[in-house]
N, C-alpha and C. Protein backbone atom coordinates (compact mmCIF):
# COMPACT_ATOMS: atom_id res chain seq x y z
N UNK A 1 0.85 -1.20 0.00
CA UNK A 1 0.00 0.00 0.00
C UNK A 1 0.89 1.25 0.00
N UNK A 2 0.68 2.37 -0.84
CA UNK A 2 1.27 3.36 -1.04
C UNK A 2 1.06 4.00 0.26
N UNK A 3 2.24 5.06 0.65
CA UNK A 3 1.98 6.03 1.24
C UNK A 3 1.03 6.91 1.29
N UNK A 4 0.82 7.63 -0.01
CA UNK A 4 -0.65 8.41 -0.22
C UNK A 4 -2.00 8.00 0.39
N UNK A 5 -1.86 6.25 -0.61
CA UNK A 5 -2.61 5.52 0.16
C UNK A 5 -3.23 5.55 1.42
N UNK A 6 -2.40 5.28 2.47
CA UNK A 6 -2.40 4.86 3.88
C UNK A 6 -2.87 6.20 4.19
N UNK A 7 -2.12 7.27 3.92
CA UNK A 7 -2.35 8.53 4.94
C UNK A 7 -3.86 9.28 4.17
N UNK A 8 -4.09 9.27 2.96
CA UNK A 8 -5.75 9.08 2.57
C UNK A 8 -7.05 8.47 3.72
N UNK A 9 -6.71 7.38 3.79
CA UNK A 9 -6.84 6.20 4.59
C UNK A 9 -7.26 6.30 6.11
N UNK A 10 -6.06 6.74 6.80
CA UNK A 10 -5.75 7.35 7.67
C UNK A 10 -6.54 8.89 8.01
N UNK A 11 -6.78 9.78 7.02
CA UNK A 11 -7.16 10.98 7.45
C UNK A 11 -8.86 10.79 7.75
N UNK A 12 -9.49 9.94 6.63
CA UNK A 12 -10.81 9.49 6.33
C UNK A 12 -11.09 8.69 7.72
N UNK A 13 -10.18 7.73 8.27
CA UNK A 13 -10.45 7.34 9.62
C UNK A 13 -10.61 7.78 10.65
N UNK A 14 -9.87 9.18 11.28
CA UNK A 14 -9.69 9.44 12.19
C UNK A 14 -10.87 10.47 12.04
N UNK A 15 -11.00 11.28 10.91
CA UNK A 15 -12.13 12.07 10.92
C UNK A 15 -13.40 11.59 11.22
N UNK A 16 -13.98 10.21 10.39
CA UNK A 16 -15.08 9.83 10.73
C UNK A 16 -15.31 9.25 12.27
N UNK A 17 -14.10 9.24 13.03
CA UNK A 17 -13.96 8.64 14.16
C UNK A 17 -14.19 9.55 14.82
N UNK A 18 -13.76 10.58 14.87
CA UNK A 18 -14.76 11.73 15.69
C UNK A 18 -15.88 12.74 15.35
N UNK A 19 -16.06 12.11 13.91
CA UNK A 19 -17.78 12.29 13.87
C UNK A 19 -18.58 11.21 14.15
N UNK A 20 -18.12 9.87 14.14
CA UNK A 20 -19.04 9.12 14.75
C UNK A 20 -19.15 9.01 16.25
N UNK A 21 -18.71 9.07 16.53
CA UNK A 21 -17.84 8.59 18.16
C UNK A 21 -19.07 9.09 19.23
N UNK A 22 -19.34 11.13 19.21
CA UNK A 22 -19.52 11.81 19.62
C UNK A 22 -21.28 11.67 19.27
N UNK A 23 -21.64 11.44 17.82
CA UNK A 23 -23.35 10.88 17.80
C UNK A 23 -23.75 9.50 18.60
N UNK A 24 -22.64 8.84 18.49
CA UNK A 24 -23.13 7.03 18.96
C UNK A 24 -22.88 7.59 20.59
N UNK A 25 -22.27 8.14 21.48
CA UNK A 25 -22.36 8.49 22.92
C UNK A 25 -23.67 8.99 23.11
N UNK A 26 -23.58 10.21 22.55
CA UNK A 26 -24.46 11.04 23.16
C UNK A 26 -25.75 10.11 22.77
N UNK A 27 -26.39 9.15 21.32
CA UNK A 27 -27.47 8.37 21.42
C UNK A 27 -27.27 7.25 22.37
N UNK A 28 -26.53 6.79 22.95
CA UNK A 28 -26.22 5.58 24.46
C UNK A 28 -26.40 6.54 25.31
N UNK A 29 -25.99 7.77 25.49
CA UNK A 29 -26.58 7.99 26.94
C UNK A 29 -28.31 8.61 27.12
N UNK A 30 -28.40 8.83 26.00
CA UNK A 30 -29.79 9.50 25.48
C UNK A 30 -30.54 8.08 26.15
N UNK A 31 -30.25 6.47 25.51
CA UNK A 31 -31.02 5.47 25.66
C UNK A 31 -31.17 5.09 27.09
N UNK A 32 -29.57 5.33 27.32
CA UNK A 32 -29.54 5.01 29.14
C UNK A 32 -30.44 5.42 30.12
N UNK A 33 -30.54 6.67 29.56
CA UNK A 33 -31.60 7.95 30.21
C UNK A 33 -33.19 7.90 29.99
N UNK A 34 -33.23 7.38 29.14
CA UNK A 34 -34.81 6.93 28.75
C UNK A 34 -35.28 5.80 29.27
N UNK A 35 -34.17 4.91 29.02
CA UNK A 35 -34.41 3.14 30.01
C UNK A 35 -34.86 3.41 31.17
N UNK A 36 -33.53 4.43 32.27
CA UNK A 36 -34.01 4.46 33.42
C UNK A 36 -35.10 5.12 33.43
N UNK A 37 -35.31 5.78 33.04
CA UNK A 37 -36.76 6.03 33.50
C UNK A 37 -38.35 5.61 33.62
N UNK A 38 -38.14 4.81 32.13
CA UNK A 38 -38.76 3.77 31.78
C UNK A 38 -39.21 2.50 32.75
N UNK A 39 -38.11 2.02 33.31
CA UNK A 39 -38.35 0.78 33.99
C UNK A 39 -38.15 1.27 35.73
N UNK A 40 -38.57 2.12 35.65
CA UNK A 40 -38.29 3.21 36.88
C UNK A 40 -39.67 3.19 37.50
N UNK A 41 -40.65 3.72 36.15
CA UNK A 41 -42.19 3.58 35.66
C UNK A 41 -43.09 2.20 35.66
N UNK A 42 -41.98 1.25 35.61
CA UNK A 42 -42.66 0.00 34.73
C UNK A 42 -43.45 -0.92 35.63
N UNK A 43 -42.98 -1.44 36.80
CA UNK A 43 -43.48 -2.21 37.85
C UNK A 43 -45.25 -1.92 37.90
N UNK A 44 -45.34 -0.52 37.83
CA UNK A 44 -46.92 -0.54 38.23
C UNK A 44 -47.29 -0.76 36.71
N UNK A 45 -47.22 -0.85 35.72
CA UNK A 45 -47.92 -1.45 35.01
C UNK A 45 -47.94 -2.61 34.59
N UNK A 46 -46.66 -3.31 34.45
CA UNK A 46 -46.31 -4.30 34.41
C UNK A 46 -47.36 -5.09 35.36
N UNK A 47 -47.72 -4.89 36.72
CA UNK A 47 -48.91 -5.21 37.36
C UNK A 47 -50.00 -5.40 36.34
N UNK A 48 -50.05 -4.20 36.28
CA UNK A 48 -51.78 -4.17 35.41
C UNK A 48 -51.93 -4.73 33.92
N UNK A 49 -50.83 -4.29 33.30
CA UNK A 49 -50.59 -5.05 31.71
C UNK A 49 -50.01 -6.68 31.94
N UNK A 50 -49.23 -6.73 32.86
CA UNK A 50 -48.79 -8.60 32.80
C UNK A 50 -47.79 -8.33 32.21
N UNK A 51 -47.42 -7.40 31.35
CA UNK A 51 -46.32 -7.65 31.24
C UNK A 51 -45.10 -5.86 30.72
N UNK A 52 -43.72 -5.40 30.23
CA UNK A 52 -43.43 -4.21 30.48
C UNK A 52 -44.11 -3.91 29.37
N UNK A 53 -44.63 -2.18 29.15
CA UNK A 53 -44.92 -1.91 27.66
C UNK A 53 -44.05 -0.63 27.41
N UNK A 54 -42.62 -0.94 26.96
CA UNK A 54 -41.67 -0.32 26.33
C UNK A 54 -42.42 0.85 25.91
N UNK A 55 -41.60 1.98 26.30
CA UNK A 55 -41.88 3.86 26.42
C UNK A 55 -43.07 4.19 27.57
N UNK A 56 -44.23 3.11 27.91
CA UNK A 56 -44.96 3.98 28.97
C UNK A 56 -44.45 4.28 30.06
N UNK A 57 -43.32 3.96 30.84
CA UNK A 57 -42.94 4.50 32.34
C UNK A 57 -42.24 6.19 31.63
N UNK A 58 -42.02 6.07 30.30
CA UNK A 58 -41.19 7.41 29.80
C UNK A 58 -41.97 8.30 29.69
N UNK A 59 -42.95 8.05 29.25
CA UNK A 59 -44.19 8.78 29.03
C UNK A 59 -44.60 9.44 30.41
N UNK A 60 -44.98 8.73 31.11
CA UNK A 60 -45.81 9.11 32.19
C UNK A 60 -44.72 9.57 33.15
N UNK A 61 -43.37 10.06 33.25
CA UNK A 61 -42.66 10.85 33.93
C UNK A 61 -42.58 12.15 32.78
N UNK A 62 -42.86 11.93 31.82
CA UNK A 62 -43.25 13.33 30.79
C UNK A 62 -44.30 14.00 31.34
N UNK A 63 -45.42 13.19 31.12
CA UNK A 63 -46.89 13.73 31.86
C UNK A 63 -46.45 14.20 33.52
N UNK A 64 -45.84 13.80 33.78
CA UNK A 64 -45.71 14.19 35.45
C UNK A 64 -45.00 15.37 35.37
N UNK A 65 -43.99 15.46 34.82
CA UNK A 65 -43.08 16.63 34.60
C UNK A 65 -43.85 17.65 34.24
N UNK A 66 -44.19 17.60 33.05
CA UNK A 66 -45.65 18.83 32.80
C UNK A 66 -46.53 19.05 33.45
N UNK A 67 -47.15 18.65 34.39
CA UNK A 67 -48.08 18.27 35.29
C UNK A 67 -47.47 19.37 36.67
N UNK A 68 -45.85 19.00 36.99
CA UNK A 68 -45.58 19.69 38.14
C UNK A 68 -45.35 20.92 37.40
N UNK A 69 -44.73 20.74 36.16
CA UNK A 69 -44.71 22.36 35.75
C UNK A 69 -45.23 23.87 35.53
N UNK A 70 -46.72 22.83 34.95
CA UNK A 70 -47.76 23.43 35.09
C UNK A 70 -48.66 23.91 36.62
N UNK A 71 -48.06 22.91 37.44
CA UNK A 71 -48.62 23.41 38.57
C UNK A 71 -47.83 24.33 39.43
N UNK A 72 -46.56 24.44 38.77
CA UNK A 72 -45.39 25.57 39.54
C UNK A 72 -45.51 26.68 39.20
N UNK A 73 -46.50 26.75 37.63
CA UNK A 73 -46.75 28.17 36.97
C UNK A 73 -47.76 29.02 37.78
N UNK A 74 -48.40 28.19 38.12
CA UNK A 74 -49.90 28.23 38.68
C UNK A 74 -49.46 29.24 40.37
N UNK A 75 -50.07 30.49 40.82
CA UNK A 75 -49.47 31.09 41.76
C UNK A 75 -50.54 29.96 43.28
N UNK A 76 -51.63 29.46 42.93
CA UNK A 76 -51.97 28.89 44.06
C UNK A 76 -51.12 27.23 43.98
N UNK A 77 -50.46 26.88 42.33
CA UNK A 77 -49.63 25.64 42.69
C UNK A 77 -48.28 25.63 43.34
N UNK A 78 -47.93 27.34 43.24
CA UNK A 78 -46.53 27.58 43.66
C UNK A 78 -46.60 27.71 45.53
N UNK A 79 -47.69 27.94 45.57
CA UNK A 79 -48.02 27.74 47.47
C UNK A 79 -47.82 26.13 47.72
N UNK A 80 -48.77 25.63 47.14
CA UNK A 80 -49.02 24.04 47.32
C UNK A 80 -47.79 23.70 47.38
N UNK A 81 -46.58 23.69 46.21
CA UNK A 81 -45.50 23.36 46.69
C UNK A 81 -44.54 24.06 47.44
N UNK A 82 -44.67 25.20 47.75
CA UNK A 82 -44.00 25.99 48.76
C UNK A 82 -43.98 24.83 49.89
N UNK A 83 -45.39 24.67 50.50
CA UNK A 83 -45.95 24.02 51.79
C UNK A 83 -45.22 22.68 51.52
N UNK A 84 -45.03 21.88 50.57
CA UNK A 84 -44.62 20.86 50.46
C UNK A 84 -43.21 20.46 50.57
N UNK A 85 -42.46 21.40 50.14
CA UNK A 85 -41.02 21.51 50.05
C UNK A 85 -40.50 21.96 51.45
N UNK A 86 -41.00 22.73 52.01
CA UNK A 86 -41.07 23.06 53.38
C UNK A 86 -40.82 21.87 54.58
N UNK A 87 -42.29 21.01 54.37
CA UNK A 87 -42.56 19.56 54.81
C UNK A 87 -41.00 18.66 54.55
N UNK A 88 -40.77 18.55 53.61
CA UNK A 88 -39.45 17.76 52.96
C UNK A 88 -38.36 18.14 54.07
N UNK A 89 -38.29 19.37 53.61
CA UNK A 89 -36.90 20.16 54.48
C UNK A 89 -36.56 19.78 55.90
N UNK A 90 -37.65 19.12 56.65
CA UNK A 90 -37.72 19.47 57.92
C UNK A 90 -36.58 17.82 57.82
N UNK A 91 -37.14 16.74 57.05
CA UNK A 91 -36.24 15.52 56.84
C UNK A 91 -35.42 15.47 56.85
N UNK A 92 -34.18 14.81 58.52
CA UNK A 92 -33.01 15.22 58.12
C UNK A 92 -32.23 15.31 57.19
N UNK A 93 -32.30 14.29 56.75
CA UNK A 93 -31.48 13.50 55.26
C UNK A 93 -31.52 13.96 54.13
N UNK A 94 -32.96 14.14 53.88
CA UNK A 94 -33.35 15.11 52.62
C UNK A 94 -33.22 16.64 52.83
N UNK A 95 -32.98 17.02 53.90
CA UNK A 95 -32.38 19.13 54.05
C UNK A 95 -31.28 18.56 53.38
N UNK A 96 -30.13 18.23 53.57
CA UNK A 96 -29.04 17.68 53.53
C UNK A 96 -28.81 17.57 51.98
N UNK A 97 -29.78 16.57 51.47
CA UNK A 97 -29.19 17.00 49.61
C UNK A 97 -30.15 17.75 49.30
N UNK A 98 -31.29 17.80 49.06
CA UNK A 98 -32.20 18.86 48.18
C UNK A 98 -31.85 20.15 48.36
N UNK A 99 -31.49 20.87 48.94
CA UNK A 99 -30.87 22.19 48.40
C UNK A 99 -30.03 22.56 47.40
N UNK A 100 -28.48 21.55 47.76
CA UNK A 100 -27.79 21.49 46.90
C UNK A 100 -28.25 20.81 45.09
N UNK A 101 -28.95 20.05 45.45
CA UNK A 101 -29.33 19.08 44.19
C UNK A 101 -30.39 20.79 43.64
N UNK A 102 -31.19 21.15 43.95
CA UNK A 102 -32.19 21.75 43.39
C UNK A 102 -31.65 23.32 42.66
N UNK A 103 -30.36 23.60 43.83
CA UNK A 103 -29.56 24.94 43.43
C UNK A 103 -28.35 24.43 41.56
N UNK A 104 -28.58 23.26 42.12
CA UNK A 104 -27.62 22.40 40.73
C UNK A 104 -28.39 22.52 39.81
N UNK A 105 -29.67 22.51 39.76
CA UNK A 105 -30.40 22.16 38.76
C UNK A 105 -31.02 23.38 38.30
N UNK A 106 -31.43 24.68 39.02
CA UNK A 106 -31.91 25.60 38.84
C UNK A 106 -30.52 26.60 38.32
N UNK A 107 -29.71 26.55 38.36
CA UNK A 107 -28.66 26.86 37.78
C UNK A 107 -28.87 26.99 36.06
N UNK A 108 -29.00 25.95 35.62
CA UNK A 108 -29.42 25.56 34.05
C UNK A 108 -30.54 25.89 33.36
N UNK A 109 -31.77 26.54 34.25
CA UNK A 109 -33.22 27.19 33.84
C UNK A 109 -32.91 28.26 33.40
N UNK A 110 -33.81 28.37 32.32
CA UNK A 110 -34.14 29.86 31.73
C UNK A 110 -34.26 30.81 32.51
N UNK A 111 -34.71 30.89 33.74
CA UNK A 111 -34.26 32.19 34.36
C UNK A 111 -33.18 32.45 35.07
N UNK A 112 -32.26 31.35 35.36
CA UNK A 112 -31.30 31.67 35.95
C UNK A 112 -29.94 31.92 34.48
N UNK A 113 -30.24 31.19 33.50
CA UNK A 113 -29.77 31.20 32.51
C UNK A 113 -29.94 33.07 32.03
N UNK A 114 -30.71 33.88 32.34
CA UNK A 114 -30.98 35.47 32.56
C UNK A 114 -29.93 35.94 33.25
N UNK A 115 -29.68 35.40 34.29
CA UNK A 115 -28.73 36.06 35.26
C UNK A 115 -27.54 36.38 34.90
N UNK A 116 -26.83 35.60 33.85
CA UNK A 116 -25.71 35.92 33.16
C UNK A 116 -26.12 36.83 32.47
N UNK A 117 -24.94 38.04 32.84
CA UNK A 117 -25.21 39.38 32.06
C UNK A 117 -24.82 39.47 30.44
N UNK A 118 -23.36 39.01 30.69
CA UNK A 118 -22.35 38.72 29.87
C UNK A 118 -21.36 38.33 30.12
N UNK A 119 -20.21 37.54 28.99
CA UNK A 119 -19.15 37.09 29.14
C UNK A 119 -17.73 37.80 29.03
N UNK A 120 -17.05 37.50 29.96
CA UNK A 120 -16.26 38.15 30.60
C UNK A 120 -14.80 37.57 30.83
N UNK A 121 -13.55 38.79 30.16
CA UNK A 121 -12.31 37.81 30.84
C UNK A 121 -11.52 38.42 32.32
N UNK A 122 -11.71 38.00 33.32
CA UNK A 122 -11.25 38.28 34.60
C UNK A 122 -9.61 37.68 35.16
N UNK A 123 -8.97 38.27 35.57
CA UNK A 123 -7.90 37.75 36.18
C UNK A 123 -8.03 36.87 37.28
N UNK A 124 -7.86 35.72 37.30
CA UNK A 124 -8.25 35.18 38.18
C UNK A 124 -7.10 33.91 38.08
N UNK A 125 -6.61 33.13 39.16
CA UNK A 125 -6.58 33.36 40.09
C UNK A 125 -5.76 34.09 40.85
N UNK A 126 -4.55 34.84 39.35
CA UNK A 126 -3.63 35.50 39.94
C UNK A 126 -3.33 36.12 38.63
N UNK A 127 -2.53 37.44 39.32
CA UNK A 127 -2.38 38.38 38.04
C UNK A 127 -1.63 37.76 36.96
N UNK A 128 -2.26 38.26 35.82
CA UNK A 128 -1.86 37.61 34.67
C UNK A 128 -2.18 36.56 34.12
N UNK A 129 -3.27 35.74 34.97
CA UNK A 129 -4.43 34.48 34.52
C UNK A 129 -5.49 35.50 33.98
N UNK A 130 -5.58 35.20 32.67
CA UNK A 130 -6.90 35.41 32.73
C UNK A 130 -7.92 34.01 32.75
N UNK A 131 -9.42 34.10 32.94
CA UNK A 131 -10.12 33.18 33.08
C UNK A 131 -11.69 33.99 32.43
N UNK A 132 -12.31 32.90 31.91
CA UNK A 132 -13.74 33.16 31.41
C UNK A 132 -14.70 33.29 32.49
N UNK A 133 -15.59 33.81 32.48
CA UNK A 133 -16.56 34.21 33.69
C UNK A 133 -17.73 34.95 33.00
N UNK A 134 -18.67 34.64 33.72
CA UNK A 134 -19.98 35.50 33.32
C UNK A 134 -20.32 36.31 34.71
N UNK A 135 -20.30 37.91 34.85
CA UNK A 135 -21.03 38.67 35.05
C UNK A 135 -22.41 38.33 35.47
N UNK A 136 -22.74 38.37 36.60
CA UNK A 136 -24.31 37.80 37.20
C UNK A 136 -24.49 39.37 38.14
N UNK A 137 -24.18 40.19 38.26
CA UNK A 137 -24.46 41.32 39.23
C UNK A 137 -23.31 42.55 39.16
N UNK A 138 -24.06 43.61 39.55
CA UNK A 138 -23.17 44.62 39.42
C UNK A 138 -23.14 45.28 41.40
N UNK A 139 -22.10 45.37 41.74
CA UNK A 139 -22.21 45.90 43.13
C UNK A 139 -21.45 47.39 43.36
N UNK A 140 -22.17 48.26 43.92
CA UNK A 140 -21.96 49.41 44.25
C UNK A 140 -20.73 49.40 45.79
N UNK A 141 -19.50 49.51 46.42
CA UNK A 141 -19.02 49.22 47.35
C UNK A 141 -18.16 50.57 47.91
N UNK A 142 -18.97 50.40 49.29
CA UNK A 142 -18.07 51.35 49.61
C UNK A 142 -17.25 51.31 50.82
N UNK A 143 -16.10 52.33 50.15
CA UNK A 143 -14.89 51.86 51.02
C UNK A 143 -14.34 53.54 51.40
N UNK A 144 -13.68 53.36 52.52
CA UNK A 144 -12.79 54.43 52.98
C UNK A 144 -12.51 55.51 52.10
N UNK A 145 -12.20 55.23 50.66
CA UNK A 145 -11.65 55.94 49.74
C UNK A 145 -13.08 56.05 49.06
N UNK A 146 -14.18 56.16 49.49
CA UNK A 146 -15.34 56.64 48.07
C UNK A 146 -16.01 54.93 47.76
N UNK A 147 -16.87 55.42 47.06
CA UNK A 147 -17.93 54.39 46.65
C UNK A 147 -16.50 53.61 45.01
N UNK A 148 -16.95 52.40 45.19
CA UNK A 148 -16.52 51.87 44.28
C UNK A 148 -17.41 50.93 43.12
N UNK A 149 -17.26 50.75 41.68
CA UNK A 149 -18.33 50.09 41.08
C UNK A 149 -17.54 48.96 40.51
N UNK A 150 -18.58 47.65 41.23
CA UNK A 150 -17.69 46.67 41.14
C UNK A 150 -18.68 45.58 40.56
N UNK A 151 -18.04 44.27 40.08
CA UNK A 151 -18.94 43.48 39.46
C UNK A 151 -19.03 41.94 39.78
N UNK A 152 -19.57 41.09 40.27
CA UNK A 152 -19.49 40.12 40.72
C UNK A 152 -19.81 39.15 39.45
N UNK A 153 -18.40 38.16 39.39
CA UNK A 153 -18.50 37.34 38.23
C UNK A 153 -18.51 35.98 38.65
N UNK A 154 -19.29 35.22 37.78
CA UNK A 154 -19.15 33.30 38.37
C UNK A 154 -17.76 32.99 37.46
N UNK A 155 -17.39 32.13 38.13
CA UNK A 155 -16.02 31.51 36.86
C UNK A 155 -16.02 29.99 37.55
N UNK A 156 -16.59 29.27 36.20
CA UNK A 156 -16.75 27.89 36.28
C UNK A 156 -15.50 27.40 36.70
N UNK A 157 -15.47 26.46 37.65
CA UNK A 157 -14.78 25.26 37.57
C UNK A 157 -14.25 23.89 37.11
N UNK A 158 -15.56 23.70 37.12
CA UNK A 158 -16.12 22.51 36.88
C UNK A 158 -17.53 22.00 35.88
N UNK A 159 -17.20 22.76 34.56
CA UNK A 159 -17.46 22.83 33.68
C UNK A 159 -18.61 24.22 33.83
N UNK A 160 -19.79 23.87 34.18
CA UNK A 160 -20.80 24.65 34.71
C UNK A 160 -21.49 24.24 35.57
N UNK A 161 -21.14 23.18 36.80
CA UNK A 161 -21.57 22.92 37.95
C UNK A 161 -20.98 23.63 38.91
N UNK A 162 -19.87 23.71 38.94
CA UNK A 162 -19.54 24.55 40.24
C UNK A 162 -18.67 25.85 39.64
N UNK A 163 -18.42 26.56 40.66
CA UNK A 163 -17.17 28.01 40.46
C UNK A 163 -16.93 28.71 41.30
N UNK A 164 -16.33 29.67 41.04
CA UNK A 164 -15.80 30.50 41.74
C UNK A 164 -16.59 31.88 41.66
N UNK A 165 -17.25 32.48 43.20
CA UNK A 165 -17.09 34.29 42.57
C UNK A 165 -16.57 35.11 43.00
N UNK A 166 -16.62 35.65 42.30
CA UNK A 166 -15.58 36.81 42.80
C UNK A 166 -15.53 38.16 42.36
N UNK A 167 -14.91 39.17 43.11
CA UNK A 167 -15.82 40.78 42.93
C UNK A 167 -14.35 41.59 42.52
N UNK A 168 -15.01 42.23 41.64
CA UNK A 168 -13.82 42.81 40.48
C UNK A 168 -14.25 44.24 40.44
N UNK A 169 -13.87 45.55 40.36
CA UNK A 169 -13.93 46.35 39.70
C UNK A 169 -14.08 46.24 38.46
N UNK A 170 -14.91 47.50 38.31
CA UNK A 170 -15.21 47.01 36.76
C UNK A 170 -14.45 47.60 35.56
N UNK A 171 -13.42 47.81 36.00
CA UNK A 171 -12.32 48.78 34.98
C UNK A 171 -11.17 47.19 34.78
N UNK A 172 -11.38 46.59 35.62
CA UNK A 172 -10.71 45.42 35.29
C UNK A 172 -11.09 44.55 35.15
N UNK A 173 -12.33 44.47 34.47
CA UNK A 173 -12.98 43.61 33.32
C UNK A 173 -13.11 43.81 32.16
N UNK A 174 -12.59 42.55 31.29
CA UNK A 174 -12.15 42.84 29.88
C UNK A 174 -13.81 42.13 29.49
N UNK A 175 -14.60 43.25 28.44
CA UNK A 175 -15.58 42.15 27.83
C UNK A 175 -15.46 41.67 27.09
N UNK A 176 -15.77 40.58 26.35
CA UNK A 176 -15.79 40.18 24.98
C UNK A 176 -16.75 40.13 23.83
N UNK A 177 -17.33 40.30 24.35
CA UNK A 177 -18.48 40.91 23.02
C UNK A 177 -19.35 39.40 22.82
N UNK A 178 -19.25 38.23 23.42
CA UNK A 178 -19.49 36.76 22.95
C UNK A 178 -21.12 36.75 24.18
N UNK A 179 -21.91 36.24 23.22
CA UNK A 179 -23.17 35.92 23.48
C UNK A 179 -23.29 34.92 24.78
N UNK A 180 -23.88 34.84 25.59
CA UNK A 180 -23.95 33.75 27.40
C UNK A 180 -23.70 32.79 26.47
N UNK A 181 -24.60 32.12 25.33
CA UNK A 181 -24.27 30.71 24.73
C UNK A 181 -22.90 30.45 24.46
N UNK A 182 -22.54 31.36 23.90
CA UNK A 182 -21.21 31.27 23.08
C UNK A 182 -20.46 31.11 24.25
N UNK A 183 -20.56 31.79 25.22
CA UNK A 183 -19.73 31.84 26.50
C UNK A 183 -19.84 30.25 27.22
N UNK A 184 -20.91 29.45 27.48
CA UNK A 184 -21.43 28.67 27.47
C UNK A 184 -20.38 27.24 26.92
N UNK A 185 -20.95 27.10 25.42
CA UNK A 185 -20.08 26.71 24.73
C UNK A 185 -18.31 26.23 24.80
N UNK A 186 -17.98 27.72 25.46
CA UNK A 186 -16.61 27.49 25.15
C UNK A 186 -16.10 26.49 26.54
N UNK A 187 -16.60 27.08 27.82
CA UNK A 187 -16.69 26.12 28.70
C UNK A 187 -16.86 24.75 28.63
N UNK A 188 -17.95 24.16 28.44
CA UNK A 188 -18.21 23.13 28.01
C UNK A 188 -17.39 22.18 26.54
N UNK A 189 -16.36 23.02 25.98
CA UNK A 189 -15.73 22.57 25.08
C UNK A 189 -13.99 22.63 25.61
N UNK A 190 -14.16 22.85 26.19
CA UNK A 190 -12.93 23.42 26.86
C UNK A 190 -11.84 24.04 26.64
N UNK A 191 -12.21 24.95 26.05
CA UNK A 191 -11.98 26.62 25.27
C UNK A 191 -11.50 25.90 24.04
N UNK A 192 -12.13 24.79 23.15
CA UNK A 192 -11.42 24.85 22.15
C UNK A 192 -12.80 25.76 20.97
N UNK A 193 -13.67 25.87 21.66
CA UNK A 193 -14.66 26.49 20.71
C UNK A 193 -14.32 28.25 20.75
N UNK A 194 -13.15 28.55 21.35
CA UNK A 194 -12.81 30.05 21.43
C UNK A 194 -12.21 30.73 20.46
N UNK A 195 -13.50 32.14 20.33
CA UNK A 195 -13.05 32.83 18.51
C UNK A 195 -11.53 33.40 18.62
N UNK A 196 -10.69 33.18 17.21
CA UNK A 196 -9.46 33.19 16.85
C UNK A 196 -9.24 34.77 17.75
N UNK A 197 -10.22 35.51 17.62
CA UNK A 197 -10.14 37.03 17.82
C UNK A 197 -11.49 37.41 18.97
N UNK A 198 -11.07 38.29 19.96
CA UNK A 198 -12.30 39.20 20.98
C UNK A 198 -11.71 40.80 20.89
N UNK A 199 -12.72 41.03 21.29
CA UNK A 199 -13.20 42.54 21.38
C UNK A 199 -12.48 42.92 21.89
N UNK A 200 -11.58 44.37 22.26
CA UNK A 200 -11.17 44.88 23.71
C UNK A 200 -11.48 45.74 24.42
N UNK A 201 -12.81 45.53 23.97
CA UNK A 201 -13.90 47.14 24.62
C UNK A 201 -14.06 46.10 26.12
N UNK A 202 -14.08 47.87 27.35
CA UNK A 202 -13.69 47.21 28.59
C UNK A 202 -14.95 47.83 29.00
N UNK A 203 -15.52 47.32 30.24
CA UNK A 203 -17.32 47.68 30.50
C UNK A 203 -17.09 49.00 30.79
């Protein structure tokens, strides 16, 4: 086999290998995720049908999901579960994770997904790091020397589960002009989705 050959060969492999790679995961964990839930569901019907009927336990945690959603929209469903979540809390075990689990998860909602102002490069953790961060608040601070205007930024850690914040003046924040998604994105890619070129307009 020629050289040309092989490295032809070779380029066609490795490429389709990380275009396939990355659809066949993400559809296994897609299935994983549907199973469990599925047979999560299944026991009580499995009762009543005799036997499992593949997608109804999926279904009916759909219907439930919409169901609580709709009732969280609802200002007399948002009491109902006020009172209920309340009840929970008092459980030692369950105070203990449901805060954290629910602050994890409300993190990723459309309204908290608001809270990011914009994306941001901050020095962090020491001069001359810079690091990506989104802007969630602006704080007015005052100190000995006069009021100061300062900006409180998240800077992921851990992809977008956990981070760091931390309060910056805002003369030493570089913006970048890049959309929360885009900001988003690059995190979750791990800055390899970062444009060749940013802005150097400063807030």
């Amino acid at each position: 086999m020629s050289g040309t050959l092989r490295n032809w060969i070779k380029v066609r492999f490795i490429t389709g290998f990380f275009v396939t790679v990355p659809a066949v995961a993400t559809a296994w964990l897609l299935y994983v995720f549907w199973d469990a839930i599925d047979k999560f569901f299944s026991p009580g019907y499995e009762r009543i049908f005799g036997q499992r009927v593949p997608g109804l336990g999926f279904m009916t945690a759909v219907l439930l999901i919409l169901f609580m959603g709709t009732l969280a929209t609802n200002v007399v469903g948002r009491r109902i579960l006020a009172r209920v979540e309340r009840l929970f809390i008092r459980v030692p075990i369950f105070r203990n994770i449901y805060p954290s689990i629910k602050q994890l998860l409300e993190a990723f909602s459309p309204e908290k997904r608001q809270a990011f102002k914009s994306v941001v490069l901050a020095e962090h953790p020491r001069k001359g790091a810079f690091v990506f961060g989104f802007v969630t608040s602006e704080v007015l601070v005052e100190t000995p020397d006069g009021k100061r205007e300062m900006a409180t930024v998240f800077v992921p850690t851990n992809n977008l589960y956990l981070g760091d914040v931390i309060v910056l003046p805002r003369e030493e924040i570089i913006t970048t002009g890049l959309t929360v998604e885009e900001g988003i994105r690059i995190i979750l890619s791990a800055g390899t989705a970062t444009p060749a070129r940013l802005p150097r307009d400063r807030m």
